[in-house]
Protein backbone atom coordinates (compact mmCIF):
# COMPACT_ATOMS: atom_id res chain seq x y z
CA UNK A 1 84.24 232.34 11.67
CA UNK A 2 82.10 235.28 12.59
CA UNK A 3 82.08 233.75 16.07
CA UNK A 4 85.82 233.20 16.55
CA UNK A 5 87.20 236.76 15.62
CA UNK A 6 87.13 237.89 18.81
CA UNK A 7 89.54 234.64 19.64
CA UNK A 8 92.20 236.04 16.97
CA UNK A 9 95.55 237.94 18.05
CA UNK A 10 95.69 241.98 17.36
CA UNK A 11 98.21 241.32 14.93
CA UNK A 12 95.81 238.50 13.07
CA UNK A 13 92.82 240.69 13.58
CA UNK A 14 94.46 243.52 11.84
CA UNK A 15 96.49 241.65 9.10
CA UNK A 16 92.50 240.42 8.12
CA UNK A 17 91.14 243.49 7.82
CA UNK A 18 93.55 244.79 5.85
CA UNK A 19 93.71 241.99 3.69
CA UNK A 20 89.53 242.04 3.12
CA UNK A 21 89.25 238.74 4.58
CA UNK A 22 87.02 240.24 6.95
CA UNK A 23 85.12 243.56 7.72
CA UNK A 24 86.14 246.18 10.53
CA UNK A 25 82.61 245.83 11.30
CA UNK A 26 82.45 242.04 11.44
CA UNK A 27 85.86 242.26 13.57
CA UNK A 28 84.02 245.25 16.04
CA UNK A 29 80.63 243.32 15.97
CA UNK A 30 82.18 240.11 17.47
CA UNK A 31 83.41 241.80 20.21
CA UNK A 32 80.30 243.19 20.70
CA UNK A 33 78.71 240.13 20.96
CA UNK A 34 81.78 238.75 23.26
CA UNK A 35 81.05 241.43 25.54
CA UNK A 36 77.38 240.77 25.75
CA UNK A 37 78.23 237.51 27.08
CA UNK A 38 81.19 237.67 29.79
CA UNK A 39 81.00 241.07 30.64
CA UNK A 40 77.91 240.07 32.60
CA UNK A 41 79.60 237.68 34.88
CA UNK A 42 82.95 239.96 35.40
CA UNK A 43 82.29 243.67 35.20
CA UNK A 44 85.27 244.54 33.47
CA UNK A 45 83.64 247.05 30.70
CA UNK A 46 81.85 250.10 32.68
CA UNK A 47 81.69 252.13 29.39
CA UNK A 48 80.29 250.24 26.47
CA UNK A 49 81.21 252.52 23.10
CA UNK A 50 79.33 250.44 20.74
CA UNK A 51 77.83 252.85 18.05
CA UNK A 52 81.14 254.91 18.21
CA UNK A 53 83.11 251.55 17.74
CA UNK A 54 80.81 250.32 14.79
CA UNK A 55 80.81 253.96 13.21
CA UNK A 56 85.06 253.77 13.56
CA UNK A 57 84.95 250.17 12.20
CA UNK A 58 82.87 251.63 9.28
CA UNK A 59 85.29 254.49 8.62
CA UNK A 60 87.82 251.51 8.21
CA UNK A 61 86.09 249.32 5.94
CA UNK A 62 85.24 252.62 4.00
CA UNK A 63 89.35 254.07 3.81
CA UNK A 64 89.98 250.44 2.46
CA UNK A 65 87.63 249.84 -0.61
CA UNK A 66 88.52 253.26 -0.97
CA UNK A 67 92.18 251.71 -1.49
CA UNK A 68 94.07 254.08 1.53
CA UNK A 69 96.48 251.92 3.30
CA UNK A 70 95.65 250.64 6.88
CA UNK A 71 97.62 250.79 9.96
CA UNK A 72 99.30 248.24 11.98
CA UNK A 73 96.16 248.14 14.19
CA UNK A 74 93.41 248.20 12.08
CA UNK A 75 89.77 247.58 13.36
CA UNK A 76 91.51 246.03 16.58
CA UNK A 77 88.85 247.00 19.11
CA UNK A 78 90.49 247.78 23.10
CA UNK A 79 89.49 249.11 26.51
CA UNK A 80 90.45 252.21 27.78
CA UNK A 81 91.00 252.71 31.68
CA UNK A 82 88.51 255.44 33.54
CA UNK A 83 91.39 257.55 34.13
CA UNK A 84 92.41 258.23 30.43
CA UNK A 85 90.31 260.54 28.23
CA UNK A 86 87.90 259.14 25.45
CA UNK A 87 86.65 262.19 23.33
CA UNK A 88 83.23 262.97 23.81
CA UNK A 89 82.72 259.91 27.16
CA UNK A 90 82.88 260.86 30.35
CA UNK A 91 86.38 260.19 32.26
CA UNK A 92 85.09 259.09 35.70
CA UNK A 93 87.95 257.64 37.46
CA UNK A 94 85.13 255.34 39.21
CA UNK A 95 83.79 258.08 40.80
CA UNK A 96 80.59 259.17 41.04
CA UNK A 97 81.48 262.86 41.64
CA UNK A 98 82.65 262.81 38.32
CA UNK A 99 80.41 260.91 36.12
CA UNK A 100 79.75 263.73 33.93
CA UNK A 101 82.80 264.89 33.52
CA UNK A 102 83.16 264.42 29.26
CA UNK A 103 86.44 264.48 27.58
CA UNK A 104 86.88 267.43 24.85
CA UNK A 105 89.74 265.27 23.28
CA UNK A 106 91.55 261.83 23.23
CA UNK A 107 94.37 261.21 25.51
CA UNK A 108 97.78 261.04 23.95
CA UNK A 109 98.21 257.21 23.56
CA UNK A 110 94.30 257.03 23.05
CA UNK A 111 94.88 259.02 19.77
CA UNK A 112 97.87 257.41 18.96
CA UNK A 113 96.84 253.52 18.97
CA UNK A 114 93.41 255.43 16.68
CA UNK A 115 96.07 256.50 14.28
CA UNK A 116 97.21 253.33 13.99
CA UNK A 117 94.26 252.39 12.89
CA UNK A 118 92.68 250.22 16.39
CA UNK A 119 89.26 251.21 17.49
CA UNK A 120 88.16 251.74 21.16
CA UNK A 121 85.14 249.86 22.09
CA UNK A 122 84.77 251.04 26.07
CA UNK A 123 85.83 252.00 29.17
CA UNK A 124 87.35 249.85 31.81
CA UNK A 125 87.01 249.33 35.53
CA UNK A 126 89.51 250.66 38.57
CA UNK A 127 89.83 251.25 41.77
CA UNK A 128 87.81 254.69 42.38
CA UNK A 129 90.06 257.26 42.24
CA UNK A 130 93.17 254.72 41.51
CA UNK A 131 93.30 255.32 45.46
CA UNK A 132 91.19 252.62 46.79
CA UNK A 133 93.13 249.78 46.74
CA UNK A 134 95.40 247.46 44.60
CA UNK A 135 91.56 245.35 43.96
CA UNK A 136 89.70 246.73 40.74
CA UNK A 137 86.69 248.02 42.74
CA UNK A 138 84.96 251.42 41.84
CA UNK A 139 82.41 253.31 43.70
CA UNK A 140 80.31 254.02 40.34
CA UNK A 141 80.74 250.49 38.66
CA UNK A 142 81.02 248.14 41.64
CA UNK A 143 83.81 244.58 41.55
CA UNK A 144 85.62 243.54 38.62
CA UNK A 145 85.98 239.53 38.81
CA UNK A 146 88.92 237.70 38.29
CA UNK A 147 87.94 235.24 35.09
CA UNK A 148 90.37 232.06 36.92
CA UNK A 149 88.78 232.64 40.48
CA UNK A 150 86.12 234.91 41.58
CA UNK A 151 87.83 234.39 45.07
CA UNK A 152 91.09 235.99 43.74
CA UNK A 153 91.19 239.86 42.95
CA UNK A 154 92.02 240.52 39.31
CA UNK A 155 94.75 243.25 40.51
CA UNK A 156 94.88 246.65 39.52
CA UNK A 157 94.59 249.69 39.20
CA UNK A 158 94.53 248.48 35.71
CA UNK A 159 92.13 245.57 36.39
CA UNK A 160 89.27 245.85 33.92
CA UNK A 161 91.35 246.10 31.24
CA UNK A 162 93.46 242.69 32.12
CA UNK A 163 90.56 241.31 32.19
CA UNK A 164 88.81 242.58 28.92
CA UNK A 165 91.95 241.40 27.37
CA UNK A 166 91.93 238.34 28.87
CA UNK A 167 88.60 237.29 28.24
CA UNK A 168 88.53 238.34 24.67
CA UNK A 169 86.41 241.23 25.03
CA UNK A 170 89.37 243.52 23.51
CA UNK A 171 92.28 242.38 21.86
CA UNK A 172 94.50 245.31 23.51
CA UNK A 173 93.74 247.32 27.37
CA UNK A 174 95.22 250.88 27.87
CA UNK A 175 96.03 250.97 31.54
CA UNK A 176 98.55 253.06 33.72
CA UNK A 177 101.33 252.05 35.92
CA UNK A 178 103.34 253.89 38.85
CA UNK A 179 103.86 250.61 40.82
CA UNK A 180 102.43 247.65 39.25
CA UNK A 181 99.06 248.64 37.67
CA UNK A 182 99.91 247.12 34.53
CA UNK A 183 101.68 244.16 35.22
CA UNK A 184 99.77 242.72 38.12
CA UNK A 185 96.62 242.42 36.80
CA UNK A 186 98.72 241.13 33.33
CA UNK A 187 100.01 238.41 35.85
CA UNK A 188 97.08 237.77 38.03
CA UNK A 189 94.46 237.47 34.35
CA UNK A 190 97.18 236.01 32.51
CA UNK A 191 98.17 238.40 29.85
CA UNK A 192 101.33 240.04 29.34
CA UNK A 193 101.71 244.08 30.13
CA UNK A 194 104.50 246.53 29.20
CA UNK A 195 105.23 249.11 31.69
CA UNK A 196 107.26 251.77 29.23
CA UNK A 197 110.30 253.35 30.54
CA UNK A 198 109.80 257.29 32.34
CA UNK A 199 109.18 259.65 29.28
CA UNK A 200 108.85 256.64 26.46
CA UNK A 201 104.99 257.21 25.48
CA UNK A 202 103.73 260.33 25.52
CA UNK A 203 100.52 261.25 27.94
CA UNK A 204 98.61 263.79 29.23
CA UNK A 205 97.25 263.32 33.04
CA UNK A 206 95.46 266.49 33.56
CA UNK A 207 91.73 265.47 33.83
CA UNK A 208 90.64 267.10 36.59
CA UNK A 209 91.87 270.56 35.65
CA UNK A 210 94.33 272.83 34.00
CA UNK A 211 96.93 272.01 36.28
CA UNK A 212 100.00 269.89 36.15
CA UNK A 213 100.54 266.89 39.29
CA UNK A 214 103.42 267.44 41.16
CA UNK A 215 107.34 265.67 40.22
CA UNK A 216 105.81 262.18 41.87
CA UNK A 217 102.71 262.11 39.93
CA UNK A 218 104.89 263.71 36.45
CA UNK A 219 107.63 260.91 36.99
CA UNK A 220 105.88 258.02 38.12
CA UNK A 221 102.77 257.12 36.32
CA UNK A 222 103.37 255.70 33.28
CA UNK A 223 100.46 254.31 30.52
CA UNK A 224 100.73 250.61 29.39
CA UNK A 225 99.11 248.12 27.04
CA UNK A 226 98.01 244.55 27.53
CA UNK A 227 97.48 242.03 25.51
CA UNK A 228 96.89 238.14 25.52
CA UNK A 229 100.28 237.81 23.35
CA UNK A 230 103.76 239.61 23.36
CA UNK A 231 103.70 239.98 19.54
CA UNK A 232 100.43 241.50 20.12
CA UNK A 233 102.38 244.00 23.00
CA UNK A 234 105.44 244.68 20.59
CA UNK A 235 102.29 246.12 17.75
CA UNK A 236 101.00 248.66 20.64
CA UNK A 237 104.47 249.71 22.00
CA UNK A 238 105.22 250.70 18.25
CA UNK A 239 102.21 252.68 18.21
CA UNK A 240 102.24 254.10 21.57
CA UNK A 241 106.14 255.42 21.37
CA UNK A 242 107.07 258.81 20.25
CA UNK A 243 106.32 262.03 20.83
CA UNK A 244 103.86 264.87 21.34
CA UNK A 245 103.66 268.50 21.98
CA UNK A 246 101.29 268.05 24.67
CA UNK A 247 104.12 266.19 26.97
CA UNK A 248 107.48 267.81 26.60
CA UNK A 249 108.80 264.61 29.01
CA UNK A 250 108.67 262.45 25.66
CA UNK A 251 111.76 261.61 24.66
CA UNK A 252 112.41 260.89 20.96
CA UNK A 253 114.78 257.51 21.50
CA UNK A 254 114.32 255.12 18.42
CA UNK A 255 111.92 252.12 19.51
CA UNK A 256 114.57 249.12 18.79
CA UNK A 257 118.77 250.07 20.13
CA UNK A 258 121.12 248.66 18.94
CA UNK A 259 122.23 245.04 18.98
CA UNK A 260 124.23 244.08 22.58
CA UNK A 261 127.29 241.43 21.99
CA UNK A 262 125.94 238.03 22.97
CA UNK A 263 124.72 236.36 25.26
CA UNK A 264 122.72 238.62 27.25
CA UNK A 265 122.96 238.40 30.47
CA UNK A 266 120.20 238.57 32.73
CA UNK A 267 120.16 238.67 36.65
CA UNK A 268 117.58 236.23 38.20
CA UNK A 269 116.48 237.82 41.34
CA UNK A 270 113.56 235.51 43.08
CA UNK A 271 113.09 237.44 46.43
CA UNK A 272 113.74 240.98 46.11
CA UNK A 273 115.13 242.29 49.17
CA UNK A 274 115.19 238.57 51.31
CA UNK A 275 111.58 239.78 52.56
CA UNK A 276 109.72 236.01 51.69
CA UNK A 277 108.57 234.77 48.34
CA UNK A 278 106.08 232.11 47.33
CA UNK A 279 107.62 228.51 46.27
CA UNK A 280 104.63 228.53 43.08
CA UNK A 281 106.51 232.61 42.09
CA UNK A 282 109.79 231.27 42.83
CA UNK A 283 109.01 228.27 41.06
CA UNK A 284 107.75 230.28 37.85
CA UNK A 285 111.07 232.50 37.92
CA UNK A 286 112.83 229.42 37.80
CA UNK A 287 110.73 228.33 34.77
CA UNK A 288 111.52 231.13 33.15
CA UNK A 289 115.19 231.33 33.80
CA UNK A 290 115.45 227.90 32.25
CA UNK A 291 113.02 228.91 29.28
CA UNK A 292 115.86 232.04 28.64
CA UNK A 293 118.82 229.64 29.15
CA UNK A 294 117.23 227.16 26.14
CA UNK A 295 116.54 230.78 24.09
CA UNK A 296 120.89 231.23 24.62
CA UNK A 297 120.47 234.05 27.75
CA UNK A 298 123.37 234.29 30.02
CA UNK A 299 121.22 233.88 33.18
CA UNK A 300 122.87 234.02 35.85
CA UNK A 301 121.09 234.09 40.07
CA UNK A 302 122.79 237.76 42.05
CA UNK A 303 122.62 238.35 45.74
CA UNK A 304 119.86 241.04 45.23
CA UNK A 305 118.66 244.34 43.53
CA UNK A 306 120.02 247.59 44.25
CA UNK A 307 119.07 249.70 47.50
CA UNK A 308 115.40 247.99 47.16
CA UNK A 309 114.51 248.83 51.16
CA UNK A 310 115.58 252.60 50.81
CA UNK A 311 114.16 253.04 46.83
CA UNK A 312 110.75 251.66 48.68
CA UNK A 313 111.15 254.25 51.65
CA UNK A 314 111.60 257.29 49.42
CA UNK A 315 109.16 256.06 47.09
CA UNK A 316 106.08 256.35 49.48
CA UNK A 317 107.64 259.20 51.45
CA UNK A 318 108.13 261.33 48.37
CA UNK A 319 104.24 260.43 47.01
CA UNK A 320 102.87 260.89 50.64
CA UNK A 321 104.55 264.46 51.15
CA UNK A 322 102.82 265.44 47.47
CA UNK A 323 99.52 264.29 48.50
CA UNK A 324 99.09 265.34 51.75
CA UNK A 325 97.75 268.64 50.90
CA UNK A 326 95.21 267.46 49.45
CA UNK A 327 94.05 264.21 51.34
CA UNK A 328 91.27 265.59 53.25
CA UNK A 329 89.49 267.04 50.02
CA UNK A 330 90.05 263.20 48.37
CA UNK A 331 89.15 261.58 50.92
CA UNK A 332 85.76 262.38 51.00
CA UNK A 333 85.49 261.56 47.17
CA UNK A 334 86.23 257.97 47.56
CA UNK A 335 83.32 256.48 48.76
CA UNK A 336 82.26 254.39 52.34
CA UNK A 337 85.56 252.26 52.88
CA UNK A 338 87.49 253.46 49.73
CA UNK A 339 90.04 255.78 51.71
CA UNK A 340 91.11 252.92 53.85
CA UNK A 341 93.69 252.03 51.85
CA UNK A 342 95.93 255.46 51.34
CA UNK A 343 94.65 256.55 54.95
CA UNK A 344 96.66 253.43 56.25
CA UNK A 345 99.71 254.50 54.24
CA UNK A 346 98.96 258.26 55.09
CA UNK A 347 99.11 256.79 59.24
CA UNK A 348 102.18 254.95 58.54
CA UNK A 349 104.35 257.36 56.68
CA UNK A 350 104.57 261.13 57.70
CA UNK A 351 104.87 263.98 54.91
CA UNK A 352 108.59 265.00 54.92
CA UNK A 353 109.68 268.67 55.87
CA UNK A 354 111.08 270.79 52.75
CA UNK A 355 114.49 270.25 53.81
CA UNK A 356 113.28 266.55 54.19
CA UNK A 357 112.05 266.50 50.42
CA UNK A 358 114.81 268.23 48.42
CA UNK A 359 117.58 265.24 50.14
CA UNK A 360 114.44 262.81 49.11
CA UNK A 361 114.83 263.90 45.65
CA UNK A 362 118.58 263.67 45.68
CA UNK A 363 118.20 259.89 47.16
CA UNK A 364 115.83 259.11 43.91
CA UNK A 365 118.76 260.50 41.59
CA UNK A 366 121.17 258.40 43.39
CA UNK A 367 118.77 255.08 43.38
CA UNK A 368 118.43 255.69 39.58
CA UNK A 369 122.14 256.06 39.24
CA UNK A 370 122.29 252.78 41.14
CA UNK A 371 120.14 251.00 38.71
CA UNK A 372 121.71 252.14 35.64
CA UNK A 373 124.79 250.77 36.95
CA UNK A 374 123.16 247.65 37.88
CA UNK A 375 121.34 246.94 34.13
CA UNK A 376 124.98 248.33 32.51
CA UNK A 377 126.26 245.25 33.71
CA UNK A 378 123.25 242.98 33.54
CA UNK A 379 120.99 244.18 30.68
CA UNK A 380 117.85 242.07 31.74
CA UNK A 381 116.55 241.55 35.00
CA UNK A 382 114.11 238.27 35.98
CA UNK A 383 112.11 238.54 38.72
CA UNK A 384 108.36 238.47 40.47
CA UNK A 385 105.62 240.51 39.18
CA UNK A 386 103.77 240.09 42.92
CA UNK A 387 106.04 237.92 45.13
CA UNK A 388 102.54 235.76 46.06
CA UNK A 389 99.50 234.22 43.38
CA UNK A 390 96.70 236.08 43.34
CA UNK A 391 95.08 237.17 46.93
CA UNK A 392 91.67 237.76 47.93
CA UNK A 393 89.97 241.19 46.92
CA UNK A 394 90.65 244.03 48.90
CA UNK A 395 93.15 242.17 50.99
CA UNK A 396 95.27 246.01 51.54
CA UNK A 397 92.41 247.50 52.53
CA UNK A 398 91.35 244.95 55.08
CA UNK A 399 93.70 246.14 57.70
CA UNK A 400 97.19 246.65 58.36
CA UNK A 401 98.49 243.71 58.42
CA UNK A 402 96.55 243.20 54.50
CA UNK A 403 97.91 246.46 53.66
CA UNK A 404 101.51 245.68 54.97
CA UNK A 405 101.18 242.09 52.85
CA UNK A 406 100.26 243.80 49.30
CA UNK A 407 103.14 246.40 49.39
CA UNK A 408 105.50 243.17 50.18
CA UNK A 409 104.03 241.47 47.52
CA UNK A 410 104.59 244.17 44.56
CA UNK A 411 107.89 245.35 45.92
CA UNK A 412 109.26 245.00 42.98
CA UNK A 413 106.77 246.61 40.58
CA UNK A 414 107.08 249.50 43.24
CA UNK A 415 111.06 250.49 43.13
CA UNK A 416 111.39 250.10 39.38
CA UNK A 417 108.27 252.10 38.74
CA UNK A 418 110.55 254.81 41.19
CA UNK A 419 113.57 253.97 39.29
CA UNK A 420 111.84 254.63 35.25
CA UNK A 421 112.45 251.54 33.64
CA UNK A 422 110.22 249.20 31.74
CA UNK A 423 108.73 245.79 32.46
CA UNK A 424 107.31 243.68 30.23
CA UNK A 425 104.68 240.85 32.64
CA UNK A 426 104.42 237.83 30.73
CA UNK A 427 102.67 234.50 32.20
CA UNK A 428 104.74 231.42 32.57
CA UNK A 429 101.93 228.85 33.09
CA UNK A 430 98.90 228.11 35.62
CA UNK A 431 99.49 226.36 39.10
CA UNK A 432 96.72 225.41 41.13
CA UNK A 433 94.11 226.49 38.28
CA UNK A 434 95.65 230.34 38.95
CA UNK A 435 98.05 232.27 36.61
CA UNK A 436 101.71 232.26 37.07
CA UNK A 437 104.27 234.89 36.05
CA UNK A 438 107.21 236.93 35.95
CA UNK A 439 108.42 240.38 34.98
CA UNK A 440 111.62 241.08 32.91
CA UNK A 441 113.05 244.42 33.67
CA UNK A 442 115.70 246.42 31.77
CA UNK A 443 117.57 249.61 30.89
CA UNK A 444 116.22 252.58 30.51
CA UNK A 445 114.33 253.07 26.68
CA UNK A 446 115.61 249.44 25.97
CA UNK A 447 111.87 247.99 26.03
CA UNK A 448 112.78 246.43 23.11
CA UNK A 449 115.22 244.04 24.73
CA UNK A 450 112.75 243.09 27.12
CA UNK A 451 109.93 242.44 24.61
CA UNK A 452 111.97 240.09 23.16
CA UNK A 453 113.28 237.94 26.20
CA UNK A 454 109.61 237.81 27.44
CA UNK A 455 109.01 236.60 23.37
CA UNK A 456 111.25 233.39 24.21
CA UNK A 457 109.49 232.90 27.18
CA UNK A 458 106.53 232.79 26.17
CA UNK A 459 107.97 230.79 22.83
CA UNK A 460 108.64 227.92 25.06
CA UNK A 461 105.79 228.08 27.54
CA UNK A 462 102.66 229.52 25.68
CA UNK A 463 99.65 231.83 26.15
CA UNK A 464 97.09 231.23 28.51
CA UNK A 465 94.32 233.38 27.07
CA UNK A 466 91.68 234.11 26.39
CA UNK A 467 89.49 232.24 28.80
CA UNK A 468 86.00 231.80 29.61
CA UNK A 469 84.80 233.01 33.19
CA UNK A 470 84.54 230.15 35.92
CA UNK A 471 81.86 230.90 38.09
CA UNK A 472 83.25 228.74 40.79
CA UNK A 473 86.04 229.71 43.25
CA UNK A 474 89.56 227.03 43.10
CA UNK A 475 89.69 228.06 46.60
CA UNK A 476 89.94 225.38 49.05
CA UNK A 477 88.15 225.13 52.40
């Protein structure tokens, strides 16, 4: 058995170790040992915290002879990304400048899943900076490899962590999200993701300083959990909501709302914005439109999503006119080739004037009012994760064209990311030997009801996960 724990759920893992049927230790040790194997062949894990893990695990097994009651979580080892603080580990954003730079304290949802009782067992690759590209590739730890396809990027920014998860080297990742981070590498690994609503889990993104981001940065990012199962998601969005003195944007809204008159319907919406999608994505939304028909959905196909072209506009015009200042300063912190990426996007769209930025902000208020409107009528919302399977690595930093491709591709991740509402990624099967799936989006702080449409769906089509690394590429000539 001691070889399969690493294979369990989270919610089997923990439900174990509470019960005595196994030892934190055990639970941490076959990770461990997990780790030792794949990590090898994908470079997911940049930060191995194995002593602190086993010491954690120890602490566990300890509070339970002693008879204390153990969390939800308990002994579940996951990966945390490089940009969220570990105590006493270095938070290097893949970045060499700042290998050194040592957390004095836990970052909000860090300490929170630890109070519910999981341990972290490492680090987890990302693009350096977050900057470099939608491909998990860091200056300090080099390419994280897609376990389906080495050919194929894993996605990012959270990459490492969808594929710890994936792979069974951690039952749970901690990533980040302002536009997809979570949930395409959770589509492209073939894990689910939840990308909480604006102001749902508490955080604190102040690494590099005392300072504060600007109303982009505050209002965009967003941390997330993955995990091979949706039950599994549903354990760390418990944990993970609430509040926290540290981030006054946390909003104390009850995890679960309350019960909509049935059926629920949800708006299917395969091609956001007519710009192209791929028959194998459109083919997976229609998979899972039929999986949430059988579950008794009200699905129903609508013309499109609200103001999608001008939420995408403002979106990078906004984040563009808050980064600007500092651009030159990054860009010399990202490495040979990593500023490609943003200096493309910097080219393409130019920083807005004041007057320029204040209507910006009042176009975001009216997008968001758009949206609420559109989910107070539809509830749920089915649609792509990334309108195209999984591309080559660094495809948006190749050139324009690349660059112009990606954004297409994760349209959708992009505007509700601008809007604030969550998305749960959950896979809907494999095609071609790669991992399909979809997204279900829905109101604001209702997470809840879009944990448990992505449940049926994956009721009715399975889990994918976790699987061994092919060393071979599915690629054809």
């Amino acid at each position: 058995m001691q070889n399969a724990l690493w294979k369990m759920s989270a919610a089997a893992q923990a439900q174990a170790v509470r019960d005595g049927d196994i030892s934190a230790v055990e639970l941490v040790d076959s990770h461990l040992d997990r780790i030792a194997e794949v990590n090898p062949q994908v470079n997911a894990v940049t930060q191995l915290l194995a002593q602190r893990a086993r010491e954690a695990a120890a602490q566990t097994d300890r509070r339970r002879a002693a008879g204390e009651r153990l969390g939800p979580l308990a002994g579940v080892p996951f990966t945390v990304k490089e940009t969220t603080a570990v105590e006493g580990v270095p938070t290097t954003l893949g970045s060499a400048r700042f290998r050194d730079l040592v957390a004095p304290a836990d970052a909000p949802p860090v300490a929170r899943l630890r109070a519910a009782g999981a341990i972290p067992i490492g680090h987890s690759n990302m693009p350096t900076l977050v900057l470099a590209g939608m491909h998990t590739r860091s200056e300090l730890f080099g390419d994280t490899v897609n376990p389906w396809d080495p050919a194929r990027t894993p996605g990012g920014s959270s990459g490492g962590d969808g594929v710890a998860v994936a792979t069974g080297m951690a039952a749970l990742g901690l990533g980040n999200d302002s536009g997809g981070s979570v949930r395409i590498p959770a589509s492209f690994c073939g894990v689910a993701g939840l990308k909480p609503t604006t102001g749902r889990f508490p955080a604190d993104h102040r690494v590099l300083g005392p300072d504060d981001p600007g109303p982009a940065s505050q209002l965009l990012v967003t941390d997330g959990p993955l995990a091979r199962g949706v039950g599994d998601l549903r354990l760390a969005y418990e944990a993970l909501a609430g509040t926290d003195p540290r981030d006054p944007r946390a909003v104390p809204v009850p995890a679960y709302g309350e019960r909509l008159p049935g059926p629920l319907k949800v708006a299917v919406v395969a091609d956001p914005g007519g710009h192209g999608v791929h028959p194998t994505v459109r083919g997976a939304i229609a998979t899972a439109a039929d999986a949430l028909r059988d579950a008794g959905y009200d699905v129903r196909e609508v013309a499109d999503v609200p103001r999608l072209d001008e939420a995408l506009e403002a979106y990078h015009r906004i984040t563009v006119t808050e980064f600007a200042p500092t651009w030159p300063a990054v860009r010399k912190l990202l490495g040979e080739g990593g500023d490609r990426y943003i200096g493309m996007t910097m080219e393409q769209t130019p920083p807005a004037t004041a007057e320029e930025f204040m209507k910006l902000m009042g176009a975001w208020l009216g997008i968001r009012r758009s949206w609420a409107e559109f989910l107070d009528e539809y509830p749920l919302l089915l649609g792509p994760v990334f309108t195209e399977p999984p591309v080559e690595p660094g495809l948006e930093s190749r050139d324009r064209a690349g660059r112009q491709r990606v954004g297409a591709g994760m349209r959708l991740c992009s505007v509700t990311s601008f809007v604030g509402v969550p998305g749960v990624a959950v896979p809907t099967g494999l095609s071609d030997g790669l991992p399909s799936g979809v997204q279900i989006v829905g109101r604001a702080f209702r997470e809840d009801l879009c944990l448990a449409a992505a449940q049926e769906i994956e009721d009715r089509l399975g889990v994918l996960t976790p699987v061994d690394p092919r060393r071979h590429s599915t690629m054809g000539p």
